[in-house]
Protein backbone atom coordinates (compact mmCIF):
# COMPACT_ATOMS: atom_id res chain seq x y z
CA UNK A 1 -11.35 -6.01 -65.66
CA UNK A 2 -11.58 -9.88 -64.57
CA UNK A 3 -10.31 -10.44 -67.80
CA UNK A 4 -7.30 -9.04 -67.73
CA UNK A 5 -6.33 -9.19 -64.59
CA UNK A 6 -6.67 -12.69 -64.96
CA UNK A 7 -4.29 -12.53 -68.30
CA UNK A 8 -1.92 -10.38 -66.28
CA UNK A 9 -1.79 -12.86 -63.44
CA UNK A 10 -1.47 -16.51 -65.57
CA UNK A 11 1.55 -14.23 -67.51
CA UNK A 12 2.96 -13.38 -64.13
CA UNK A 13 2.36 -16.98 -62.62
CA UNK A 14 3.83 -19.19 -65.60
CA UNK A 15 7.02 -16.77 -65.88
CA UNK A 16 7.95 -16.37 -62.09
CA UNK A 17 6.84 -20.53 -61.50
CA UNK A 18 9.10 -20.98 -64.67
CA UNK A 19 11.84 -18.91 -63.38
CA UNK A 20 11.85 -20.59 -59.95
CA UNK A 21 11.94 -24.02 -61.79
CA UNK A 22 14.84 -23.96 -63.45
CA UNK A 23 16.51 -21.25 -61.09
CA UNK A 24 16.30 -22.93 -57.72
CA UNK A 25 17.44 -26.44 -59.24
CA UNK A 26 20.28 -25.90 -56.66
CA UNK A 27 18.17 -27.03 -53.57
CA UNK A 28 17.48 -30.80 -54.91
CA UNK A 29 21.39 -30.48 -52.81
CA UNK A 30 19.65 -28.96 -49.94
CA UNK A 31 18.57 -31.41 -46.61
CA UNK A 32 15.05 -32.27 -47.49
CA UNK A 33 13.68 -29.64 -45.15
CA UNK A 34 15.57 -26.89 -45.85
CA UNK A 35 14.58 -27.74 -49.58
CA UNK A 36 10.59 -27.32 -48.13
CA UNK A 37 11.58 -24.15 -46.42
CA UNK A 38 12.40 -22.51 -50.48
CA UNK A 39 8.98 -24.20 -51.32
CA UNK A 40 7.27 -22.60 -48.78
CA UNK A 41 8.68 -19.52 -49.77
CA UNK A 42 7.76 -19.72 -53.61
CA UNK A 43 4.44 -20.42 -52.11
CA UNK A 44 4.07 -17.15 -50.66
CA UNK A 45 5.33 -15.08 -53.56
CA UNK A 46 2.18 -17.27 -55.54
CA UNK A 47 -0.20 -15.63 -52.70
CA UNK A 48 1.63 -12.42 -53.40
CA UNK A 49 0.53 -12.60 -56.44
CA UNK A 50 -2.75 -13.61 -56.02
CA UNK A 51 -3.03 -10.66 -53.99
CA UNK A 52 -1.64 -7.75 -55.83
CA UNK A 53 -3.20 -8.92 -59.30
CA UNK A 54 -6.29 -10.33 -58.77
CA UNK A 55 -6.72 -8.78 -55.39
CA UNK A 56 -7.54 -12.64 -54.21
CA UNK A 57 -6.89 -13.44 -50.55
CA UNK A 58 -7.55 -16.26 -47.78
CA UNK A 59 -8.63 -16.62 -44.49
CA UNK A 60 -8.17 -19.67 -42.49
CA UNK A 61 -10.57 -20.64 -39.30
CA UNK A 62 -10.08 -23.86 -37.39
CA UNK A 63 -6.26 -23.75 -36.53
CA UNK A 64 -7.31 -25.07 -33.15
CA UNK A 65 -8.68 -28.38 -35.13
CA UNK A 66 -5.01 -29.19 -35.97
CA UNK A 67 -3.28 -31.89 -33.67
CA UNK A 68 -0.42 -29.89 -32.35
CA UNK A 69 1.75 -33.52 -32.09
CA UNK A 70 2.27 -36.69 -34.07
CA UNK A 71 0.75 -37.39 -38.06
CA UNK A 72 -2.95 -37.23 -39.02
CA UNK A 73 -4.69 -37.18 -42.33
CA UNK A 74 -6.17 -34.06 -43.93
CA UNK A 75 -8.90 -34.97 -46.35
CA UNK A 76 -9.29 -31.68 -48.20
CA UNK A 77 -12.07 -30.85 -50.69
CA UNK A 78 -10.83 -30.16 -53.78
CA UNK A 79 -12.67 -27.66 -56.39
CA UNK A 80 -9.45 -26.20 -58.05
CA UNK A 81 -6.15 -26.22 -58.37
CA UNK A 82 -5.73 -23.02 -55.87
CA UNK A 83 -5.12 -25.07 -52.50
CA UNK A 84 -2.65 -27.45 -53.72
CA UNK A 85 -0.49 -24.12 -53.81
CA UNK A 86 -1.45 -23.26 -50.46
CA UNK A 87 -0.39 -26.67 -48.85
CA UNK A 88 2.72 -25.63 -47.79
CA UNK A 89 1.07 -22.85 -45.82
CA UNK A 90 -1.39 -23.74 -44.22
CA UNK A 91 0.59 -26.95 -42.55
CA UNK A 92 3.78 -27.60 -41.46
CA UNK A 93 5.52 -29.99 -43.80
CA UNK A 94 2.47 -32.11 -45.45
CA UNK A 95 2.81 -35.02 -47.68
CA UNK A 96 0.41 -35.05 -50.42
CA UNK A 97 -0.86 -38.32 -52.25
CA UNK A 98 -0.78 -38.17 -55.90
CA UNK A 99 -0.74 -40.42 -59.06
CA UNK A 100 3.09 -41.35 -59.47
CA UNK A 101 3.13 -39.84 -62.94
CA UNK A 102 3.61 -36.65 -61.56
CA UNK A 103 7.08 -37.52 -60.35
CA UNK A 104 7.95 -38.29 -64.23
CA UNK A 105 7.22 -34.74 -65.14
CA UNK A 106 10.33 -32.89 -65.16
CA UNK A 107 11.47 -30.31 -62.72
CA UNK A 108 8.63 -30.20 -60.98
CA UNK A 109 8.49 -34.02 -60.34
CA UNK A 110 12.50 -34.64 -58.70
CA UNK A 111 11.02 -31.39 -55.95
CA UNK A 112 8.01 -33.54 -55.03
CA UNK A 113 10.01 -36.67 -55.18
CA UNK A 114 12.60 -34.57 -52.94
CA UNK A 115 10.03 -33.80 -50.67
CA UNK A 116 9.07 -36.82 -50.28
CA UNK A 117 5.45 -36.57 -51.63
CA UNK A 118 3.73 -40.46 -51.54
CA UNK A 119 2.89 -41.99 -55.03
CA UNK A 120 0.10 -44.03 -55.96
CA UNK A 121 0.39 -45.88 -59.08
CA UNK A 122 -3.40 -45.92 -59.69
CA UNK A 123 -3.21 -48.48 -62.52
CA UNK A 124 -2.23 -50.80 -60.17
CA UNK A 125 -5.71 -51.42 -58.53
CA UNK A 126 -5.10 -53.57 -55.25
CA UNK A 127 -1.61 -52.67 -55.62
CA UNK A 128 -1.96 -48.84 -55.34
CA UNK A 129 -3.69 -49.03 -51.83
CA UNK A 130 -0.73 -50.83 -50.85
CA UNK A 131 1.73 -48.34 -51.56
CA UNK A 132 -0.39 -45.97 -50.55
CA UNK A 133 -0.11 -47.21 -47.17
CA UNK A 134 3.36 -48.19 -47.05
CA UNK A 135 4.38 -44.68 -47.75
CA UNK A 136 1.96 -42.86 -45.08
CA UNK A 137 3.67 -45.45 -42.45
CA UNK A 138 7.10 -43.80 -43.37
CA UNK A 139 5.33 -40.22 -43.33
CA UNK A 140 3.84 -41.08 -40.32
CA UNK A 141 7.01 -41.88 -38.52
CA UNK A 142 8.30 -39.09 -39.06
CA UNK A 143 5.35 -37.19 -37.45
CA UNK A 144 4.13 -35.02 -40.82
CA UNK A 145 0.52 -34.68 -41.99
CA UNK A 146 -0.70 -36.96 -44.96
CA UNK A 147 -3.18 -34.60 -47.13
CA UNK A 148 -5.83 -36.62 -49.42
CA UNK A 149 -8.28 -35.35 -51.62
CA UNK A 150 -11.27 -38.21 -50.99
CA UNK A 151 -12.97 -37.31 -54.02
CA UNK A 152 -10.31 -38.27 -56.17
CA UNK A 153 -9.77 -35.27 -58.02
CA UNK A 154 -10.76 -31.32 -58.62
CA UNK A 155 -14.86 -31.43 -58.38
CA UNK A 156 -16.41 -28.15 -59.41
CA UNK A 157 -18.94 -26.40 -57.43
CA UNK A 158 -22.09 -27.59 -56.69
CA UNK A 159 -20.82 -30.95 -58.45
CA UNK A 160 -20.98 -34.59 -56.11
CA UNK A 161 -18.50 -37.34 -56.65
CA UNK A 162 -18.46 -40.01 -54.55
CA UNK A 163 -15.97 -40.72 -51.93
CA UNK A 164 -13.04 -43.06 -52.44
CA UNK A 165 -12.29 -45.88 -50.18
CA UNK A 166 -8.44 -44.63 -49.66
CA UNK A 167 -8.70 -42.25 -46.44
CA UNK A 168 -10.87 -44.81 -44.98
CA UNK A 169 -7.77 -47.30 -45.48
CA UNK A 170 -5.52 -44.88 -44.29
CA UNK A 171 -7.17 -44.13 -41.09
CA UNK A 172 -7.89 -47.71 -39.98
CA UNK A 173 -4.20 -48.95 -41.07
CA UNK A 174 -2.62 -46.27 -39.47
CA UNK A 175 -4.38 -45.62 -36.07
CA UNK A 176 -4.90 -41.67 -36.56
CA UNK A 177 -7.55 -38.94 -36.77
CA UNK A 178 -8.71 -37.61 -39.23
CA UNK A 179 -9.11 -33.50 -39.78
CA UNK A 180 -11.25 -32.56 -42.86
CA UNK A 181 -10.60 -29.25 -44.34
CA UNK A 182 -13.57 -27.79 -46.25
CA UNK A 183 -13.53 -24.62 -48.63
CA UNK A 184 -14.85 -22.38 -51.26
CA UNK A 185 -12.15 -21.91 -53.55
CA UNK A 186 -13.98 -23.07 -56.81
CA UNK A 187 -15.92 -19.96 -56.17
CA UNK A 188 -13.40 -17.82 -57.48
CA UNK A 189 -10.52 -19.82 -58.73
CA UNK A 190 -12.76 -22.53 -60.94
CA UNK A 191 -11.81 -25.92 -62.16
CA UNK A 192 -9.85 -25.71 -64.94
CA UNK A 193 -10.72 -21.80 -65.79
CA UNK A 194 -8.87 -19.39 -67.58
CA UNK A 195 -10.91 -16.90 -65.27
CA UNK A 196 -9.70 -15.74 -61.63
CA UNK A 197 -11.94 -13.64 -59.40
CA UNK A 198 -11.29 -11.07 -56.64
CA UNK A 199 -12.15 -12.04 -52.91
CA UNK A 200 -11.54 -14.09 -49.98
CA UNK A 201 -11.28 -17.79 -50.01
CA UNK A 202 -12.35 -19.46 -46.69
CA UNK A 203 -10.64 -22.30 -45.67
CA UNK A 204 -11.94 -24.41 -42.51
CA UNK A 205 -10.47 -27.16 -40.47
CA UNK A 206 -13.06 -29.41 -39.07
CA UNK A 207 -12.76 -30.81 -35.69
CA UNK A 208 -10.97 -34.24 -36.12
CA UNK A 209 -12.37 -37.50 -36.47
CA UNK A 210 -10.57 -39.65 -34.29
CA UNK A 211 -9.35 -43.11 -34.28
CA UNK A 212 -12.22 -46.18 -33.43
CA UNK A 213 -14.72 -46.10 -36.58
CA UNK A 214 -15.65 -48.81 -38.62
CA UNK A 215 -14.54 -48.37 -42.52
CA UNK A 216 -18.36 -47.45 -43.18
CA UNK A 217 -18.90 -45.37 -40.60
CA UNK A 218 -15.87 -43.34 -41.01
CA UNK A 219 -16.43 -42.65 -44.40
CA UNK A 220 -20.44 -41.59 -43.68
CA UNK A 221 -19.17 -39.15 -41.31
CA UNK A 222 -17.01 -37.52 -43.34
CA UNK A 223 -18.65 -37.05 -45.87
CA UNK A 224 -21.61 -35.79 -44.36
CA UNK A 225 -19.42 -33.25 -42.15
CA UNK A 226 -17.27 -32.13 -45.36
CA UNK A 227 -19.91 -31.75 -47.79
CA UNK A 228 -22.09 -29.86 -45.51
CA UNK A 229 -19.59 -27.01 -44.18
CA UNK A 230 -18.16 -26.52 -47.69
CA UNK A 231 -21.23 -25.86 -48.93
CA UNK A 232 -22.11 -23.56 -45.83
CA UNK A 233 -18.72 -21.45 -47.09
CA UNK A 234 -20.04 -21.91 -50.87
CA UNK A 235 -23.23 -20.37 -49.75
CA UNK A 236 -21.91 -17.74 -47.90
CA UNK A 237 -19.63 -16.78 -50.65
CA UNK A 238 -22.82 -16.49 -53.14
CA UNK A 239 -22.12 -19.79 -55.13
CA UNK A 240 -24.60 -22.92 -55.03
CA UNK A 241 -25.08 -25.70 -52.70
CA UNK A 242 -23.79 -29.34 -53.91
CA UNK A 243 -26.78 -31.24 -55.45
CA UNK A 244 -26.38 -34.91 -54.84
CA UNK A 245 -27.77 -37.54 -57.37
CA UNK A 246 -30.72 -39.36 -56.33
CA UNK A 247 -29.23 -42.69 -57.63
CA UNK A 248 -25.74 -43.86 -55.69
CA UNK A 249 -22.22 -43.29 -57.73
CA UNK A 250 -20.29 -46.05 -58.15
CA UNK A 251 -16.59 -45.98 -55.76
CA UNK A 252 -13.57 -46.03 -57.84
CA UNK A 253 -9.76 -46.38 -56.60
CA UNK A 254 -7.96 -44.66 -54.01
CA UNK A 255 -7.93 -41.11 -54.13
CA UNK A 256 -4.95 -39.23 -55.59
CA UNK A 257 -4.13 -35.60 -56.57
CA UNK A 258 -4.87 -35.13 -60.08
């Protein structure tokens, strides 16, 4: 039955996502927010989806956790591709770092461009933190949230990778508090997998991590605060608890969405 409900539901997703695609190319005219507003939409009918097929749902706990004024960062944990697509629901107007190659794909790439989505070119090294920066300033301004993943990409469940130096960067150069989001999605949406399972993602905002840290002390904290309530929801949800290698990883470049 997981099977083919899964089938059923990547048929269903790739048509209708296709569909949308090349059928709403008439909102690249729209005001930028307006444009967001159709997003948000084609968001929902995903969820729809998710519900009807797979008879997958969500629950969110922590609303109170979100500043009600001004930016912030989100660092999200990231264990499949499920919460990118539920972004534009669970926050009002985020921008999302991400590798600037996505904005070359096309279609997809001129409505994140349109939405003003902030590239890092990662091959730049020393250069990528830069821009980085420079585009949160111009998000910040205009009072959205900046999401990160800090692990740098999709990390399966019960996997560790390290945590990347780039929300540190971001909370220092910008003066504003952090708000981790931990979840369980992996559990029954996994990295990469064909497969889809029935049941109810949790999603938690943390309380936020306000401005004053050192770069060090920052990045302990969330990292021990993240880690720790996403595998509390991994737990809960039957899966296993993130195992953490005994021997350091080595940092790598600013985090991006994959």
């Amino acid at each position: 039955m997981t099977a083919a409900r899964s089938l059923l539901f990547n048929i269903a997703f790739f048509t209708w996502t296709t569909v949308c695609c090349f059928g709403l190319l008439w909102m690249l005219l729209l005001p930028r927010r307006q444009m967001v507003h159709v997003v948000e939409w084609y968001m929902s009918t995903i969820h729809f989806l998710e519900r009807t097929i797979l008879g997958l749902d969500y629950e969110v706990r922590g609303q109170e956790n979100l500043p009600r004024e001004g930016s912030y960062v989100l660092a999200a944990k990231h264990q499949s591709a499920w919460e990118t697509m539920k972004l534009h629901l669970l926050l009002d107007d985020p921008a999302v770092i991400l590798k600037r190659e996505l904005l070359w794909v096309p279609i997809w790439g001129w409505y994140a461009a349109k939405a003003k989505m902030i590239s890092v070119d990662r091959g730049a090294r020393g250069r990528a933190i830069a821009s980085m920066v420079e585009g949160a300033r111009s998000v910040k301004a205009e009072g959205r949230p900046i999401v990160i993943f800090p692990q740098g990409t999709r990390t399966a469940v019960g996997r560790y990778l390290p945590y990347r130096v780039g929300v540190a960067v971001l909370y220092k150069e910008l003066n504003i508090p952090i708000v981790p989001m931990a979840l369980n999605s992996g559990i029954y949406w996994g990295r990469r997998s064909f497969r889809k399972h029935a049941g109810r993602i949790v999603v938690e905002f943390l309380p936020p991590i306000q401005p004053g840290l050192s770069r060090d002390a920052v990045m302990a904290e969330l990292e021990s605060r993240l880690e720790a309530a996403s595998d509390r929801l991994v737990v809960e949800a039957g899966g296993p608890p993130t195992v953490k290698p005994s021997r350091p990883l080595p940092n790598g470049a600013p985090a991006a969405v994959p």
